[in-house]
N, C-alpha and C. Protein backbone atom coordinates (compact mmCIF):
# COMPACT_ATOMS: atom_id res chain seq x y z
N UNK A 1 132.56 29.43 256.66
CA UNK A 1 133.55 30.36 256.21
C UNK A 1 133.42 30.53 254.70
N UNK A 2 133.28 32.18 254.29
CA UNK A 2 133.28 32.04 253.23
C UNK A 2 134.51 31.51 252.03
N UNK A 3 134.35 31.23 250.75
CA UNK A 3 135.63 30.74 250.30
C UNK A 3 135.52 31.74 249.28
N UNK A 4 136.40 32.29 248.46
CA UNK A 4 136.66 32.55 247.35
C UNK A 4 136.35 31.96 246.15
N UNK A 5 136.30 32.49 245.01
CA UNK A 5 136.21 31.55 243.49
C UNK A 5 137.72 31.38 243.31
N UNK A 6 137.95 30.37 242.48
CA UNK A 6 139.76 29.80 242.21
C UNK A 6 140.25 30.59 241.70
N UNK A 7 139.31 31.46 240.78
CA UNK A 7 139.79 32.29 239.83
C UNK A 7 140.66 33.68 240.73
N UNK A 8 140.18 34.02 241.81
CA UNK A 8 140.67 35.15 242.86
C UNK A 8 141.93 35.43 242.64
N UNK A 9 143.07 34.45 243.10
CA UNK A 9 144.11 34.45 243.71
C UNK A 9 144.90 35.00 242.46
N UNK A 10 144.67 34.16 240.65
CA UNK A 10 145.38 34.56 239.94
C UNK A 10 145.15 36.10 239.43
N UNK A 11 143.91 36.76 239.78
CA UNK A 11 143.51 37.67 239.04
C UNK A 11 144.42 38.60 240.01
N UNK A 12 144.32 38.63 241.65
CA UNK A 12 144.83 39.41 242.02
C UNK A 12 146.31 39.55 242.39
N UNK A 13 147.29 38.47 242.25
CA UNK A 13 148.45 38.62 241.52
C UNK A 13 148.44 39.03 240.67
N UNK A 14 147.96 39.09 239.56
CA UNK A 14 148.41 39.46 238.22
C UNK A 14 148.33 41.20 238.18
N UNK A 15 146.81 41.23 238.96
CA UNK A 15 146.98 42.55 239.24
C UNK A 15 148.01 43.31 239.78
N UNK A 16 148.45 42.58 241.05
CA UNK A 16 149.53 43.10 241.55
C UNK A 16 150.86 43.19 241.22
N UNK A 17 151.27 42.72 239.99
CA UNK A 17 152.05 42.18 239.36
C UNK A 17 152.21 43.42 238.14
N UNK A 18 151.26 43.51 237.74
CA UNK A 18 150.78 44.99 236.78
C UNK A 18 151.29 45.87 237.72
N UNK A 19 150.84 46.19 238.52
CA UNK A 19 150.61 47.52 239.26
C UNK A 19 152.24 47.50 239.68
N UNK A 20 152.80 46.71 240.45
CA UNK A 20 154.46 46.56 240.49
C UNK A 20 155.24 46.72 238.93
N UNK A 21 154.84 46.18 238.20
CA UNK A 21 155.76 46.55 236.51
C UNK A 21 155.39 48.10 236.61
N UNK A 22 154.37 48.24 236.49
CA UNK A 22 154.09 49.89 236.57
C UNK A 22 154.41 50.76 236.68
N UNK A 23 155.01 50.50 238.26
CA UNK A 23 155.57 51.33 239.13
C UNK A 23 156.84 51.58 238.57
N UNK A 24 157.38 50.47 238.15
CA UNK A 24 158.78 50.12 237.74
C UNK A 24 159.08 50.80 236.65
N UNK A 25 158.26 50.51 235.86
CA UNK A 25 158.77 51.13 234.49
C UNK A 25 158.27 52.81 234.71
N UNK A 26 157.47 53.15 235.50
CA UNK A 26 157.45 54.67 235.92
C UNK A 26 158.74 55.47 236.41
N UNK A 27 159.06 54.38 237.51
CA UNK A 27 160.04 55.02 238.09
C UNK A 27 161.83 54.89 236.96
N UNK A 28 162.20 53.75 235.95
CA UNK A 28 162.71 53.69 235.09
C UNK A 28 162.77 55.32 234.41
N UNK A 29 161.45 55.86 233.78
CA UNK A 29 161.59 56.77 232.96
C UNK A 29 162.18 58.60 233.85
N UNK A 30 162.09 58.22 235.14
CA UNK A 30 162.67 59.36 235.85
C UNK A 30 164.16 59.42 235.89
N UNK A 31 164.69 60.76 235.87
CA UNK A 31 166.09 60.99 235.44
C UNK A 31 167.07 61.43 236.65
N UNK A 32 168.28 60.66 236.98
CA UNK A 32 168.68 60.89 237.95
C UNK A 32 169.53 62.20 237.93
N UNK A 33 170.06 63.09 238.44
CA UNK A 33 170.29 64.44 239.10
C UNK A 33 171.84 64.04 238.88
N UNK A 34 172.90 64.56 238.33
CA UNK A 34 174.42 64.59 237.90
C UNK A 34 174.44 64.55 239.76
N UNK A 35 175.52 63.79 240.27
CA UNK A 35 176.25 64.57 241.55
C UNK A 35 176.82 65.77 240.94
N UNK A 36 176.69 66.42 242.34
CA UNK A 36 177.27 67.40 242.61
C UNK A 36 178.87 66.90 242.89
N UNK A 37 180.20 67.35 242.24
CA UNK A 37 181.45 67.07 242.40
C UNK A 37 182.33 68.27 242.23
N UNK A 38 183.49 68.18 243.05
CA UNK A 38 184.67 69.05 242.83
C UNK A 38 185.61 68.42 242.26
N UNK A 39 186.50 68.84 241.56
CA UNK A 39 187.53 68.13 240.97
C UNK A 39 188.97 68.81 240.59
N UNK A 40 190.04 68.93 240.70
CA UNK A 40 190.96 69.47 239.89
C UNK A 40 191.41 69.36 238.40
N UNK A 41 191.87 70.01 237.61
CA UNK A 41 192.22 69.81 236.37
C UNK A 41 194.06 69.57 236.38
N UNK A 42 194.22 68.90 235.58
CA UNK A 42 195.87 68.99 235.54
C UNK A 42 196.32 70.21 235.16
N UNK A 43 195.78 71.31 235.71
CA UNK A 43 196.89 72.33 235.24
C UNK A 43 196.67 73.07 237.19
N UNK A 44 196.20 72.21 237.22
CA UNK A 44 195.94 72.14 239.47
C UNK A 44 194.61 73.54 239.88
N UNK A 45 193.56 73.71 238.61
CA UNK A 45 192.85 74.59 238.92
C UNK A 45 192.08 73.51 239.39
N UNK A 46 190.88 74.40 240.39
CA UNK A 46 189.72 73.93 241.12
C UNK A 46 188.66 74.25 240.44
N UNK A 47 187.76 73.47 240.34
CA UNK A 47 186.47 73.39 239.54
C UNK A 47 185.10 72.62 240.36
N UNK A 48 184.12 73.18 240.41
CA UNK A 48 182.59 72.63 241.23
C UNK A 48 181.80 72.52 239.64
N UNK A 49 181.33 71.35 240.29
CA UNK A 49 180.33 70.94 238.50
C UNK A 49 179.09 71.63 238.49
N UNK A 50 178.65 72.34 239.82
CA UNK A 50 177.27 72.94 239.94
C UNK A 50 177.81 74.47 238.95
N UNK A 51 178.88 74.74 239.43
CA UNK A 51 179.06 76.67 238.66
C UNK A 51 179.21 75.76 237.47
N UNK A 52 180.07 74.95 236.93
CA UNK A 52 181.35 74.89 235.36
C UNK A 52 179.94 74.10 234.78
N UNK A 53 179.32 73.36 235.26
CA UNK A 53 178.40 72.65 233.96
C UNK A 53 176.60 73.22 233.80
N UNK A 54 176.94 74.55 234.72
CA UNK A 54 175.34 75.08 234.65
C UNK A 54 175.08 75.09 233.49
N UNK A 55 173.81 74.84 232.79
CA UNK A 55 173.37 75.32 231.61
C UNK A 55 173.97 74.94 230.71
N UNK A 56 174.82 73.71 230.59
CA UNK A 56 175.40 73.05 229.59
C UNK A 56 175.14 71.35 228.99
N UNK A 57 175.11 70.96 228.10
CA UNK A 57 175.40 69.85 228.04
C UNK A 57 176.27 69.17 228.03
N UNK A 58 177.04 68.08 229.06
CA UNK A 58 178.48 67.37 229.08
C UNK A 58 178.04 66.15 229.02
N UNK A 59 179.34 65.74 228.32
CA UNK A 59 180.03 64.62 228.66
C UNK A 59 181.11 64.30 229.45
N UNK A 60 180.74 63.17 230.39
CA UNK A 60 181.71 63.09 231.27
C UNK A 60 182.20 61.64 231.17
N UNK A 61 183.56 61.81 230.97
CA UNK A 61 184.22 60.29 230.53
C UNK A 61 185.11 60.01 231.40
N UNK A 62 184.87 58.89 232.11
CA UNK A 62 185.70 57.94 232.93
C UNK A 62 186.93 57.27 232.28
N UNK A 63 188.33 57.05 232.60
CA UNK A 63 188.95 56.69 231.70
C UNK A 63 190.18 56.24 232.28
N UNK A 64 191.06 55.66 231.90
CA UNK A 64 192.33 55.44 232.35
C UNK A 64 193.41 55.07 230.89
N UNK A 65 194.96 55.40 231.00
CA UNK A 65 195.72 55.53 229.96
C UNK A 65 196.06 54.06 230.08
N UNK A 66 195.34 53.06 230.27
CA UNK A 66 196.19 51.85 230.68
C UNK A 66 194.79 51.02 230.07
N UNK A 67 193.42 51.74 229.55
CA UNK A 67 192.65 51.24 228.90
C UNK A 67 192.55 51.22 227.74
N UNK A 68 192.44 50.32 226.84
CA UNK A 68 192.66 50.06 225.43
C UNK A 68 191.16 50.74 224.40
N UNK A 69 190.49 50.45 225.27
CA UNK A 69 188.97 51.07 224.50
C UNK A 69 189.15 52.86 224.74
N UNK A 70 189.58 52.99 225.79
CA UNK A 70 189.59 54.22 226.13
C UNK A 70 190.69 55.28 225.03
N UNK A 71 191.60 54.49 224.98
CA UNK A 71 192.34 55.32 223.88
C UNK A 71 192.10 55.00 222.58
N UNK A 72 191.24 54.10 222.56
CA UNK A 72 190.65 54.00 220.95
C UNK A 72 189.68 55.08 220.66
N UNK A 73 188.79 55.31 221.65
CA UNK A 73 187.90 55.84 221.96
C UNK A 73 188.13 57.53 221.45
N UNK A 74 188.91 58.09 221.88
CA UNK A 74 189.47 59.03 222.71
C UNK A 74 189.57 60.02 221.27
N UNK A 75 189.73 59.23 220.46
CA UNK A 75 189.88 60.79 219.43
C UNK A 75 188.34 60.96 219.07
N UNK A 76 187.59 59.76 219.16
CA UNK A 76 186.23 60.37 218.90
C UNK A 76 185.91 61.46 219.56
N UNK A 77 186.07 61.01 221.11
CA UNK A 77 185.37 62.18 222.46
C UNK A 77 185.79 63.77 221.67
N UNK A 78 187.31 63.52 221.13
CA UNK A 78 187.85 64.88 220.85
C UNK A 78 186.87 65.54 219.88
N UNK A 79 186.60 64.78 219.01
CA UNK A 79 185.87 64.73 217.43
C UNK A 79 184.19 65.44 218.05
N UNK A 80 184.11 65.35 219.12
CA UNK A 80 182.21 65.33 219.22
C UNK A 80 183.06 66.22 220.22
N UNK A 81 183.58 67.08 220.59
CA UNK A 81 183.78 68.13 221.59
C UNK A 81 184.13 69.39 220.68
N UNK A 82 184.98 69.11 219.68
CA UNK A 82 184.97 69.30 218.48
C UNK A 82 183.96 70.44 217.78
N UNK A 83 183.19 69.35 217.54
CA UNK A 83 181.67 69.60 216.57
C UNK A 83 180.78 70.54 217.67
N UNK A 84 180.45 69.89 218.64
CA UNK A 84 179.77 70.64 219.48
C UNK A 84 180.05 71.72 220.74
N UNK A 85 181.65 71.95 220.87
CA UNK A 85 181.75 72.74 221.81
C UNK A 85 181.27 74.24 221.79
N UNK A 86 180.90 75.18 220.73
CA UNK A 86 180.32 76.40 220.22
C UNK A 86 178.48 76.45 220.58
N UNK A 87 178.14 75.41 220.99
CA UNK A 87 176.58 75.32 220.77
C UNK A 87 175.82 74.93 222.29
N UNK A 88 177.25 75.29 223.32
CA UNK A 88 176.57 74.55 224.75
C UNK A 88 177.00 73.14 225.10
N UNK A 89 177.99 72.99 224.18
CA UNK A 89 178.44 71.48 225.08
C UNK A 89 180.00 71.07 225.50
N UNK A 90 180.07 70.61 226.45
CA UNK A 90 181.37 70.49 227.41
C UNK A 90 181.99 69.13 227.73
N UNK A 91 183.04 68.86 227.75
CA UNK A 91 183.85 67.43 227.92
C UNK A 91 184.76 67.69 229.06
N UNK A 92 184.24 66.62 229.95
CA UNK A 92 185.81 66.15 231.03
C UNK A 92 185.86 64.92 230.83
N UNK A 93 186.91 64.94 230.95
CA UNK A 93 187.61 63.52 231.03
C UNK A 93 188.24 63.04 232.33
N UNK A 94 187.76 62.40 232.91
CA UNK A 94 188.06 61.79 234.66
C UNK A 94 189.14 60.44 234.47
N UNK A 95 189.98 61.07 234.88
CA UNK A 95 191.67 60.24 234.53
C UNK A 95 190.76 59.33 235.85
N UNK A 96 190.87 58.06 235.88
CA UNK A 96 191.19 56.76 237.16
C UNK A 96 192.03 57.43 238.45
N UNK A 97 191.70 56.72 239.23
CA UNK A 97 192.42 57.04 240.51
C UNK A 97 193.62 56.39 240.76
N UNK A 98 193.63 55.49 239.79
CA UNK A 98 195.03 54.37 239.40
C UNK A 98 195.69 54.49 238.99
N UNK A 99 195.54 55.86 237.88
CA UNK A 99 196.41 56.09 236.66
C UNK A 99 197.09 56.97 237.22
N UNK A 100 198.44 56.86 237.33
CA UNK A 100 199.49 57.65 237.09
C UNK A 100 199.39 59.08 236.83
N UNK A 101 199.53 59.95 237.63
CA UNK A 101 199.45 61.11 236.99
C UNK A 101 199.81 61.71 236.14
N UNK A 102 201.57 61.59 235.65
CA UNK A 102 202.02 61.92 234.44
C UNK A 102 201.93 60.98 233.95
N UNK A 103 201.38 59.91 233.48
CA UNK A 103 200.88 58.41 232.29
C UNK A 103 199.45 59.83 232.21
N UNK A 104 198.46 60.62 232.71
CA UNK A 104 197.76 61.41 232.42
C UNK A 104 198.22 62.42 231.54
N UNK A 105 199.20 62.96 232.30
CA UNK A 105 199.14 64.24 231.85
C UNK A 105 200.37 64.30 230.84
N UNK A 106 201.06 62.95 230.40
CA UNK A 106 201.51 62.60 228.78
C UNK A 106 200.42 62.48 227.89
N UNK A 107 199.52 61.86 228.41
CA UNK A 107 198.70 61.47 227.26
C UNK A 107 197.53 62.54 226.56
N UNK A 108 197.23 63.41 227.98
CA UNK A 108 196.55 64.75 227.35
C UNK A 108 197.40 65.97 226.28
N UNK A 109 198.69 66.08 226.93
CA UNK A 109 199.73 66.38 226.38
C UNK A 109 200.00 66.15 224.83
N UNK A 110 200.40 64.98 224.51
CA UNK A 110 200.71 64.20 223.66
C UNK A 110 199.62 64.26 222.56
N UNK A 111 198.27 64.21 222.87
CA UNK A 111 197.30 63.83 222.45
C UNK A 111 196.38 65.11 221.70
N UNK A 112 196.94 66.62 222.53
CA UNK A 112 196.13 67.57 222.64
C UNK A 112 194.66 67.55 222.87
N UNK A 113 194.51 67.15 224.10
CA UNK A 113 193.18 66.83 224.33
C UNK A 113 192.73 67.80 224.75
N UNK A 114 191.68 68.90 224.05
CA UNK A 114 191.06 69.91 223.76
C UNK A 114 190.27 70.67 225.12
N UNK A 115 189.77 69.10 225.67
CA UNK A 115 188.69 69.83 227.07
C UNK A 115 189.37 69.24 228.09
N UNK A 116 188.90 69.71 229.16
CA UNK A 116 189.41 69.35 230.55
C UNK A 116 190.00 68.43 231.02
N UNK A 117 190.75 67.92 231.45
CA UNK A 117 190.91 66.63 232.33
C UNK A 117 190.99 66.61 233.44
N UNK A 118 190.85 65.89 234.40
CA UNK A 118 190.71 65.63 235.88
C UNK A 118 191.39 64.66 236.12
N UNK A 119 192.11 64.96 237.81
CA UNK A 119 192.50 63.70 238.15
C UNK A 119 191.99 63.08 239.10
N UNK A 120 190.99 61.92 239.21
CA UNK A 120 190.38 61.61 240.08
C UNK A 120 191.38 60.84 241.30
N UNK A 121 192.20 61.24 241.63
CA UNK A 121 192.98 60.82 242.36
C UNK A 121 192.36 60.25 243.89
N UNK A 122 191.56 60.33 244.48
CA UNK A 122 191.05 59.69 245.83
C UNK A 122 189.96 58.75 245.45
N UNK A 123 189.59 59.04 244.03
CA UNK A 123 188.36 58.38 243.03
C UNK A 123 186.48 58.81 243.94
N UNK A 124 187.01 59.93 244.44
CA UNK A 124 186.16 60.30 244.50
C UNK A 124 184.78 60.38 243.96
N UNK A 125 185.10 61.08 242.49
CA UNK A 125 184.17 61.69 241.52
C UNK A 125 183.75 60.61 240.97
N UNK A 126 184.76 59.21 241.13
CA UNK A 126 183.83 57.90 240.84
C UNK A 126 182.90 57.42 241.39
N UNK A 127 182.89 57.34 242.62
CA UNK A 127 182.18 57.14 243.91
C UNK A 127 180.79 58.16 243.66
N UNK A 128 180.60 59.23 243.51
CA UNK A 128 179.46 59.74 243.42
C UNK A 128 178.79 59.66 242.29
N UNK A 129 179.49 59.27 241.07
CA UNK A 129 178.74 58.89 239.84
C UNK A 129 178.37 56.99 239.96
N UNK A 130 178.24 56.68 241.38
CA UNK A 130 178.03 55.27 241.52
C UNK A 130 179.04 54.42 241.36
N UNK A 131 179.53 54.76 241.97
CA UNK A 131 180.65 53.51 242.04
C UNK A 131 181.83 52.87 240.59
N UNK A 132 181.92 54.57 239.94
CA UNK A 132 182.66 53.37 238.42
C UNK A 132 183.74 52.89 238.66
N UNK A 133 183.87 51.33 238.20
CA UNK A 133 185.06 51.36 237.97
C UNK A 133 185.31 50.55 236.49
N UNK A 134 184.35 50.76 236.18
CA UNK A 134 185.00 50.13 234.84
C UNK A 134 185.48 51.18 233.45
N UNK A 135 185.89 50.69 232.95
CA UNK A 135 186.55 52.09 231.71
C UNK A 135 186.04 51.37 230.03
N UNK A 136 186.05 51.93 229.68
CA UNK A 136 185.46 54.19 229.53
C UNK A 136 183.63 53.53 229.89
N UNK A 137 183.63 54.99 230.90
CA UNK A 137 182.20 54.80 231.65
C UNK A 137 181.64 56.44 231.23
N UNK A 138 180.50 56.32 230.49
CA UNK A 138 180.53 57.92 230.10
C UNK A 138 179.63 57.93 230.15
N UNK A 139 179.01 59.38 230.71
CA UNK A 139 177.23 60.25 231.36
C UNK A 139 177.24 60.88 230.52
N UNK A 140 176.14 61.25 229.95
CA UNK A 140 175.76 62.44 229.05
C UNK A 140 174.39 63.16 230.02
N UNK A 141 175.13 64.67 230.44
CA UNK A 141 174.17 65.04 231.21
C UNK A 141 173.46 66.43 230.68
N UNK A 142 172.27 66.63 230.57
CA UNK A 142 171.12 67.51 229.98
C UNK A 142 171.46 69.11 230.50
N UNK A 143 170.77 69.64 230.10
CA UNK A 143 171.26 71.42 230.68
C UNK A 143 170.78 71.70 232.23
N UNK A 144 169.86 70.64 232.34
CA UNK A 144 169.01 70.81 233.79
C UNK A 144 170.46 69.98 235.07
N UNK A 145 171.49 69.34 234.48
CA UNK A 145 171.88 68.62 235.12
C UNK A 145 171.19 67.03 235.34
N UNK A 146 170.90 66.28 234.56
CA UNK A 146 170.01 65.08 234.62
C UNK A 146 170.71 64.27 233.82
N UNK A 147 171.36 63.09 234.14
CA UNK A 147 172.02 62.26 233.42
C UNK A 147 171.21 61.65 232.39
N UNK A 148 171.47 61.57 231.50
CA UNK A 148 170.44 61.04 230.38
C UNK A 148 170.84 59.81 230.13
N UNK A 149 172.34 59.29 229.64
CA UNK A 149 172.65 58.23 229.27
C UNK A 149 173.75 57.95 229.98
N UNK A 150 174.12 56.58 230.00
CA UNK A 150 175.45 56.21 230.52
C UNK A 150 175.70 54.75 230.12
N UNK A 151 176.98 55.12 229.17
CA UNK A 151 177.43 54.40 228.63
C UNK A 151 178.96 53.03 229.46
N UNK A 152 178.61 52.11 229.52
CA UNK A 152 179.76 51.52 229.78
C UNK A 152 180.50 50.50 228.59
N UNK A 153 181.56 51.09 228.16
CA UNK A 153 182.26 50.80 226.89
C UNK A 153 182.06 51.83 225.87
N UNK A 154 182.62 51.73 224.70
CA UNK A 154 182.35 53.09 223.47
C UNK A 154 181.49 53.06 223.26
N UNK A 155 180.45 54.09 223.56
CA UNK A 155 179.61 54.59 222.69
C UNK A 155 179.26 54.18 221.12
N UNK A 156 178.02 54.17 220.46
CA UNK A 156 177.82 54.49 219.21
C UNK A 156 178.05 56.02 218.83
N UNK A 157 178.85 56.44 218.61
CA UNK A 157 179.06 58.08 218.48
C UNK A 157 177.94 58.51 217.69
N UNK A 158 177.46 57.82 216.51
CA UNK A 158 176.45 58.34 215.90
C UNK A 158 174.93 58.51 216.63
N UNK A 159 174.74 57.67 217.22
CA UNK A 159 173.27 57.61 218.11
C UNK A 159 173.87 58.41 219.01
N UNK A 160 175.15 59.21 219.96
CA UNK A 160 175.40 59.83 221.01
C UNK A 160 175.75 61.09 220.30
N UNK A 161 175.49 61.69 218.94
CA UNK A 161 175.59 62.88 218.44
C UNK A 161 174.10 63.42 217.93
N UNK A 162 173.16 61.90 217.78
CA UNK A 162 172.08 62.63 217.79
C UNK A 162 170.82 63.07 218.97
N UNK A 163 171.78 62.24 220.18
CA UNK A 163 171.11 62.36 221.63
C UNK A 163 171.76 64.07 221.59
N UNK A 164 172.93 64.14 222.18
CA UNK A 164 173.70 65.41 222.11
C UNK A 164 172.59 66.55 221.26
N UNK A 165 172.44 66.53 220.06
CA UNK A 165 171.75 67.43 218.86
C UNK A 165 170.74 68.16 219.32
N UNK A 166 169.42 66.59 220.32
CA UNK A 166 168.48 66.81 221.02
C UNK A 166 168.81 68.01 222.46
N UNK A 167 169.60 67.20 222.72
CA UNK A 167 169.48 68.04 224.34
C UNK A 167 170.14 69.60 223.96
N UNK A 168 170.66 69.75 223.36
CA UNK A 168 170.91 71.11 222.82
C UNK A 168 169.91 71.98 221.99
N UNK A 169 168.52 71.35 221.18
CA UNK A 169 167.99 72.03 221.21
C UNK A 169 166.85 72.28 221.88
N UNK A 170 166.79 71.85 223.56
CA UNK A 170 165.69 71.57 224.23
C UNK A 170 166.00 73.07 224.53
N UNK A 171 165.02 73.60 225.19
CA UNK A 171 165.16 74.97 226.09
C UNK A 171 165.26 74.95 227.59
C-alpha cells in the first residue's frame, strides 16, 4: 500500500483551510439586500420601503423611549438628517414593539423629530432586519437598497457622515 510523505496531510489542510478563509472573507465582502417592510407612521399613514426608500440613502434606527443611548443619541440622528436630507438621504426611526405608543409619540412630539417614525408594534420590521432587539440598532442602507453598515449602540457620527458623503456620491 502506497503511503504518503508526512508532509501531505499538513499541506493539504492548510490548503483547505485557505481555500475555506477565502470563501469566507469573499462571502463577508457581499452586501445584504434591506428587507423589504411595511410599516405605519404615527400620523397612521402606510408606507412600503421598496416605493419610500427607492433611490435613496437611509438610515434606519431601531429605538425605544425607555433607552438611554437612544435618547442621547437622538439629536444627533436629527443633526445628520438635518445636513443630509436635500442630497438623497432619509431617516426612520422604528419605535420598539414595547414602547408605548404615546411614550412614542410624546417623544417625537416633544422632541420635533424631523423624519418619520414608525411604530413597530407586532415588531415585525424587527424580525426582518434579523431579529433586533437590542437599542439603538441602526442600518445604513445604499441607493441600490444594500445595507452597508449596522450599527449596534451610537454610532461614531463622524465616520457615519463620511460613509453617508460616500454613498451619496456613488451613481
Amino acid at each position: 500500500m502506497n503511503k504518503l510523505p508526512r508532509w501531505t496531510l499538513p499541506v493539504v489542510l492548510g490548503v483547505a483551510l485557505a481555500a475555506g478563509a477565502g470563501f469566507a472573507f469573499r462571502g463577508s465582502l457581499s452586501r445584504d439586500t434591506a428587507p423589504p417592510v411595511s410599516y405605519v407612521l404615527l400620523d397612521g399613514s402606510r408606507h412600503d420601503s421598496q416605493q419610500a426608500w427607492a433611490g435613496k440613502v437611509m438610515l434606519v434606527n431601531f429605538w425605544a423611549t425607555s433607552c438611554t443611548t437612544c435618547v442621547k443619541e437622538m439629536p444627533q440622528v436629527v443633526a445628520t438628517y438635518q445636513k443630509y436630507k436635500d442630497k438623497g438621504f432619509d431617516t426612520l426611526a422604528v419605535a420598539m414593539s414595547y414602547d408605548p405608543p404615546a411614550y412614542v409619540s410624546n417623544f417625537a412630539e416633544t422632541r420635533q423629530l424631523p423624519f418619520k417614525v414608525a411604530m413597530d408594534s407586532t415588531g415585525d420590521i424587527a424580525r426582518s432586519f434579523g431579529k433586533v432587539q437590542l437599542t439603538p440598532t441602526t442600518f445604513l442602507i445604499n441607493k441600490r437598497g444594500e445595507i452597508v453598515k449596522r450599527f449596534v449602540g451610537e454610532p461614531d457620527f463622524d465616520a457615519l457622515h463620511a460613509t453617508i458623503e460616500k454613498l451619496l456620491a456613488e451613481g
